[in-house]
C-alpha atoms as a PDB file:
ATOM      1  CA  UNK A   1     104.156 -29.111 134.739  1.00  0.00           C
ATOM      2  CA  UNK A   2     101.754 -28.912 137.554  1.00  0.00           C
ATOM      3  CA  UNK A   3      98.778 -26.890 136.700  1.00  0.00           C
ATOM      4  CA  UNK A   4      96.727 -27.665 139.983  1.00  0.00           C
ATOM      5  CA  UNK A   5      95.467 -30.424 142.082  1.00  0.00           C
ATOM      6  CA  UNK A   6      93.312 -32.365 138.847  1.00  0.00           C
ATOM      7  CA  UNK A   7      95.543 -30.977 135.644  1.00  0.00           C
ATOM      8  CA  UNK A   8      99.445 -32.197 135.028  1.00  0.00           C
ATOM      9  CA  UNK A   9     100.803 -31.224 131.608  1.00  0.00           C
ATOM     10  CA  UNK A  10     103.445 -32.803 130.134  1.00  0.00           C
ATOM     11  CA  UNK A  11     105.442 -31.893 127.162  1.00  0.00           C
ATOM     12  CA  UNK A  12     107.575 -34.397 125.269  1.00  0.00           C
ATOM     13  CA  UNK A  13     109.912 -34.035 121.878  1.00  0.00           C
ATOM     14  CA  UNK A  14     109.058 -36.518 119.105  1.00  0.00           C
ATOM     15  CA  UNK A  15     110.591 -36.983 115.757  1.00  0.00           C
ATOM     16  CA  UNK A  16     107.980 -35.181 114.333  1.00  0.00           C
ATOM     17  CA  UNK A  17     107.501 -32.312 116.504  1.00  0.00           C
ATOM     18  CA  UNK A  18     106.091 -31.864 120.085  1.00  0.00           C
ATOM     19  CA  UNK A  19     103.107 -34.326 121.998  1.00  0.00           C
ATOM     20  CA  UNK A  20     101.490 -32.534 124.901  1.00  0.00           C
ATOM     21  CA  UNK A  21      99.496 -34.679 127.450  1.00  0.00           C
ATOM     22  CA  UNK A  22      97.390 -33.259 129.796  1.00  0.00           C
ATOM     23  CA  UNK A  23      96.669 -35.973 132.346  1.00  0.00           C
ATOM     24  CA  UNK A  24      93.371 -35.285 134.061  1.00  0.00           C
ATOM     25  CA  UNK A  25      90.941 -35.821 136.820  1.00  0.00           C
ATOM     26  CA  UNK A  26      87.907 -34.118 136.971  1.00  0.00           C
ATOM     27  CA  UNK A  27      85.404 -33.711 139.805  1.00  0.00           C
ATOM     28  CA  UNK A  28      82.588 -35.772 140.784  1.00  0.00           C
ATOM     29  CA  UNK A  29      79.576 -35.627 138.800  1.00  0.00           C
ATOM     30  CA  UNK A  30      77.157 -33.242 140.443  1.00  0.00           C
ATOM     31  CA  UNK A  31      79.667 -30.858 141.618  1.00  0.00           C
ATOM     32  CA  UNK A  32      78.637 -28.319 139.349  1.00  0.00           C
ATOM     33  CA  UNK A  33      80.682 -25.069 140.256  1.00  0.00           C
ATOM     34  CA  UNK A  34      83.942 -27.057 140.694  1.00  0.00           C
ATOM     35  CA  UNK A  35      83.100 -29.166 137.174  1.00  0.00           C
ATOM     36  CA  UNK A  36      82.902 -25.633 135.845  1.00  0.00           C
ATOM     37  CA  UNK A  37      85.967 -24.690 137.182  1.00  0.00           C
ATOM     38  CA  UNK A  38      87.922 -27.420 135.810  1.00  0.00           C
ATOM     39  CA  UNK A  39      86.713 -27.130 132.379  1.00  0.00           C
ATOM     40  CA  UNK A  40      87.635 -23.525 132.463  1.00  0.00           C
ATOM     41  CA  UNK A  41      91.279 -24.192 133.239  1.00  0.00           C
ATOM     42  CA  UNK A  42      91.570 -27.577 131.143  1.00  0.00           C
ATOM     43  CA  UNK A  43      90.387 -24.818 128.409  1.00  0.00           C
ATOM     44  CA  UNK A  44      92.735 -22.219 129.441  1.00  0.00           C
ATOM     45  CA  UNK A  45      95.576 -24.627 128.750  1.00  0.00           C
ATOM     46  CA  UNK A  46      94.436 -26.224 125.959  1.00  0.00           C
ATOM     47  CA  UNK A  47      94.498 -22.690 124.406  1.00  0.00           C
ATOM     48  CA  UNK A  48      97.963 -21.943 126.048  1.00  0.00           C
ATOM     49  CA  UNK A  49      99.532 -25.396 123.929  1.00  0.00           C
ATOM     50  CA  UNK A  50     101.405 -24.575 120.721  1.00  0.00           C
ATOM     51  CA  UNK A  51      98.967 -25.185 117.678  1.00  0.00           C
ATOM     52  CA  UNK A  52     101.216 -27.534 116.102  1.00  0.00           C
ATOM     53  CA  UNK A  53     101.534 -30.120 119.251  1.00  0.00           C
ATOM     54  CA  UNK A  54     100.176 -32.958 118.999  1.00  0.00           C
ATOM     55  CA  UNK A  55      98.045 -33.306 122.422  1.00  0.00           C
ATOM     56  CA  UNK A  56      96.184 -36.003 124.383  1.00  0.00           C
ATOM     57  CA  UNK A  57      94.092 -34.989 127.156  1.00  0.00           C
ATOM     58  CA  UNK A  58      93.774 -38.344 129.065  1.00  0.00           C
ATOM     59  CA  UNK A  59      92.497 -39.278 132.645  1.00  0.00           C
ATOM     60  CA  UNK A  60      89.388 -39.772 134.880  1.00  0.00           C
ATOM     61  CA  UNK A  61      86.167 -37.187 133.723  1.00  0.00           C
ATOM     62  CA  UNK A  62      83.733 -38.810 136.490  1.00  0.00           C
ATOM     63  CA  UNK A  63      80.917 -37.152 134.130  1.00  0.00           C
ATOM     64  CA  UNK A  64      78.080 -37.556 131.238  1.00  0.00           C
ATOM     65  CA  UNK A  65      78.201 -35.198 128.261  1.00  0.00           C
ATOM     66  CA  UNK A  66      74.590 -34.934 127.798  1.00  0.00           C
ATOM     67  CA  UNK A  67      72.798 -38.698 127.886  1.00  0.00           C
ATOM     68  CA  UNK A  68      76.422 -40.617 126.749  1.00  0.00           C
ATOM     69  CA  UNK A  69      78.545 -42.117 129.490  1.00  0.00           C
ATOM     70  CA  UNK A  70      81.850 -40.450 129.189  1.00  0.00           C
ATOM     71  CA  UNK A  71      83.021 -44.030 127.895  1.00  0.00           C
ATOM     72  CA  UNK A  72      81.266 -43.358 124.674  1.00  0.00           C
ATOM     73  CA  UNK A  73      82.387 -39.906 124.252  1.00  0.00           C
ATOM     74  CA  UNK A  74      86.112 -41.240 125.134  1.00  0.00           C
ATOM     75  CA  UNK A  75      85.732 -44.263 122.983  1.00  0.00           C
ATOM     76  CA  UNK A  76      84.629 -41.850 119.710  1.00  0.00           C
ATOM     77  CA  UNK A  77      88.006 -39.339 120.479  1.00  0.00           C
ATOM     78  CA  UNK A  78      90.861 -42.490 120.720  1.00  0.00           C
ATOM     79  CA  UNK A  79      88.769 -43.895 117.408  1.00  0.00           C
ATOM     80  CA  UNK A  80      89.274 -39.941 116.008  1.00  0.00           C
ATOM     81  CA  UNK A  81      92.911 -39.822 117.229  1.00  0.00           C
ATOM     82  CA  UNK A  82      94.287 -43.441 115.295  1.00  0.00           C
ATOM     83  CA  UNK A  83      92.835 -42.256 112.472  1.00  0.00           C
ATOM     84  CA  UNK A  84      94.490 -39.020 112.314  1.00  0.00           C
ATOM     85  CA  UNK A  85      98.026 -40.613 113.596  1.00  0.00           C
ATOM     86  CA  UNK A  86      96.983 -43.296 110.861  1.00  0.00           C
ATOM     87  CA  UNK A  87      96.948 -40.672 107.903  1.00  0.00           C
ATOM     88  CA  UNK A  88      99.899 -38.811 109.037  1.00  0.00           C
END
């Protein structure tokens, strides 16, 4: 589903329920009222996703989350994710 110009959501059936990726592309660092923006609706969707999906939110943040490149950040959530598809 197309939410707008930087969010696509897409829903897919799995054995063991439902996976929801939201493929993303967030503005440039800097841009501080359309970064807001964005987060707003990425959160506004997130919220919208059934509570028993499995979701991914995957694409190009072109940001920092305080001093950590948004490499680190990403590197800590896919380490987070394997282990929770690990013990499931």
């Amino acid at each position: 589903m197309f939410i707008n110009e930087r969010i696509l959501q897409l829903r897919y059936k799995l054995q063991r329920g439902y996976l929801t990726l939201l493929a993303v592309y967030a503005p440039e660092e800097g841009k501080t009222e359309q970064t807001e923006e964005f987060y707003e609706t990425l959160q506004d969707q997130i919220d919208k996703i059934n509570k028993n999906d499995y979701i991914i939110v995957a694409g190009d943040y072109n940001a920092r989350v305080g001093k950590i490149p948004i490499q680190g950040i990403w590197a800590q959530m896919v380490k987070s994710l394997l282990t929770v598809m690990h013990t499931n």
